[in-house]
Protein backbone atom coordinates (compact mmCIF):
# COMPACT_ATOMS: atom_id res chain seq x y z
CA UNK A 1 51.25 201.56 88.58
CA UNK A 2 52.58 204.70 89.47
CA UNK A 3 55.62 204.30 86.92
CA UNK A 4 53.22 203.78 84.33
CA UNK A 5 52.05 207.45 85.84
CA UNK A 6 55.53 208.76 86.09
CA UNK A 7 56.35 207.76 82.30
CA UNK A 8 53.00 209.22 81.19
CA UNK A 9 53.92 212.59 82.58
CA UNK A 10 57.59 211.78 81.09
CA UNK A 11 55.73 211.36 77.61
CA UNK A 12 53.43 214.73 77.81
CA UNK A 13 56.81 216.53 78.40
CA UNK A 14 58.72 215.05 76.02
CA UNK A 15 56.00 215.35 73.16
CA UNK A 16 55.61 219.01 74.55
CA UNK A 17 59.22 219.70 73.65
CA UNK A 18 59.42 217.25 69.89
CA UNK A 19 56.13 218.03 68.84
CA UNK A 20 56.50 221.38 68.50
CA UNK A 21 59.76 221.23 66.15
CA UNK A 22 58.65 221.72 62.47
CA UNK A 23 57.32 218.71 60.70
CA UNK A 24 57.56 215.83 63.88
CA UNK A 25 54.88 213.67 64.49
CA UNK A 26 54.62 210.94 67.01
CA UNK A 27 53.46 207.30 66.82
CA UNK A 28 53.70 203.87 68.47
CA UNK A 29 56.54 201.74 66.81
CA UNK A 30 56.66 197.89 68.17
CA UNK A 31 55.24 199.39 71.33
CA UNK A 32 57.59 202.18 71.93
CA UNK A 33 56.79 206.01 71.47
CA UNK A 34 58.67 207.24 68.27
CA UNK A 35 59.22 210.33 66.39
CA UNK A 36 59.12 211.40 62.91
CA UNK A 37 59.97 213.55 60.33
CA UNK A 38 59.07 212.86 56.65
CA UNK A 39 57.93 209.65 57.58
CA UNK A 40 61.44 208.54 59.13
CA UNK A 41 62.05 207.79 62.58
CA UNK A 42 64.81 209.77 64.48
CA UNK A 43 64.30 209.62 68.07
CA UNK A 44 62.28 207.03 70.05
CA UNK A 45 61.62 206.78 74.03
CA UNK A 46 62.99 204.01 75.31
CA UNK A 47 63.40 203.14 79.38
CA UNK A 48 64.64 206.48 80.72
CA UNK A 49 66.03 207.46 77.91
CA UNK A 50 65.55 209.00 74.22
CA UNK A 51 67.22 207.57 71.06
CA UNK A 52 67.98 209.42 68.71
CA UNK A 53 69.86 209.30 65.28
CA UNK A 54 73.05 211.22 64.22
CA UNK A 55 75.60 210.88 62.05
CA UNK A 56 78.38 207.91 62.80
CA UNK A 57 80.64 210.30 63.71
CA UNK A 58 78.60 212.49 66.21
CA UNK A 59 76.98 209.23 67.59
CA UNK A 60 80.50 208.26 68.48
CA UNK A 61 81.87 211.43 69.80
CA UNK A 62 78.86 211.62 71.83
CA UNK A 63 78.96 208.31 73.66
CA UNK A 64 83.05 209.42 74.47
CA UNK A 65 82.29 212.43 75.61
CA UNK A 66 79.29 212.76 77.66
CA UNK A 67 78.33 210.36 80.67
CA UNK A 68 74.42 210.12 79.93
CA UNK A 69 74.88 209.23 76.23
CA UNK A 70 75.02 205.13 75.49
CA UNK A 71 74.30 203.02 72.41
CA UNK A 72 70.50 202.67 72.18
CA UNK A 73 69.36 199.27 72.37
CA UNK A 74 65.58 199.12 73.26
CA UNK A 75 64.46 195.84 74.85
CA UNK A 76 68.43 194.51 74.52
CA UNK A 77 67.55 194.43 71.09
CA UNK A 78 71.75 195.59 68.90
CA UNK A 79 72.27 198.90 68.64
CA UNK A 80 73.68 200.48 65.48
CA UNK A 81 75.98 203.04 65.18
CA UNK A 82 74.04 205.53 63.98
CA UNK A 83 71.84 205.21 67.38
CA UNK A 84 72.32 206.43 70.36
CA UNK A 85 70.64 206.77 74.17
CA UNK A 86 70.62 209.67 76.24
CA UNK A 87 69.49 209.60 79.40
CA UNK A 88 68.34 211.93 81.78
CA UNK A 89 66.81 211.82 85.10
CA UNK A 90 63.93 214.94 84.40
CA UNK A 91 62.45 214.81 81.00
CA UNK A 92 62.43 218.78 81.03
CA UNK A 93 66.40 218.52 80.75
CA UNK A 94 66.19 217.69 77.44
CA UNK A 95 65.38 221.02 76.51
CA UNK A 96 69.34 220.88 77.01
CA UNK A 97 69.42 218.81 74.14
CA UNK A 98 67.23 220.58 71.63
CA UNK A 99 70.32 221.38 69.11
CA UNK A 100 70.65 217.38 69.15
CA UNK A 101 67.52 216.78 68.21
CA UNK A 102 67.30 219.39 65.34
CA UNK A 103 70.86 217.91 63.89
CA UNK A 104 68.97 214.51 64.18
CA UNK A 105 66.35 215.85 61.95
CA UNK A 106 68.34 217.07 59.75
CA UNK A 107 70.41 214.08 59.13
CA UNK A 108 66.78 211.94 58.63
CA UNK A 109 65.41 214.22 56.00
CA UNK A 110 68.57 214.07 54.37
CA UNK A 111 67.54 210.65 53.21
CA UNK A 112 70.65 208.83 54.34
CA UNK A 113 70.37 205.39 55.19
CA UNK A 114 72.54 203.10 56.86
């Protein structure tokens, strides 16, 4: 039980740091804890990870250049290539990430889709 307790606290932090970017919101999607902007999901918790949405071309770069970024596949279920993971061992280091996450919610409001 105390995982349950560790990814609770994982949660509060990572909501703390999403939630307060203009227009997120936060909801259960097939029993994961998902983000959203204008009604489009563009990062998602996911083991000890985030997903998060970019652009083909950043995804890519990103998963060749940085150790903690994979292909996001939640539950083993395929990844796409506009998807991608990355992990980190203390949910406040995604503060780190913050630029990601903006260019993330950029690209979903844009209205692409795959």
């Amino acid at each position: 039980m105390n995982s349950g307790t560790a990814s609770s606290g994982r949660k509060t932090q990572i909501d703390a740091l999403l939630l307060k970017l203009p227009g997120v919101s936060a909801r259960k999607i097939n029993g994961l804890d998902a983000y959203f902007v204008s009604d489009r999901m563009f990062a998602c918790i996911s083991g000890e990870g985030i997903g998060l949405r970019l652009p083909v071309a950043a995804a890519t770069e990103l998963q060749f250049a940085r150790d903690n970024v994979v292909p996001f596949a939640p539950g083993g279920t395929a990844s796409t290539r506009e998807w991608i993971q990355i992990n980190r061992a203390e949910a406040a280091d995604y503060e780190k990430d913050l630029e990601l996450f903006r260019a993330s919610i950029e690209f979903v409001k844009g209205g692409r889709s795959r």
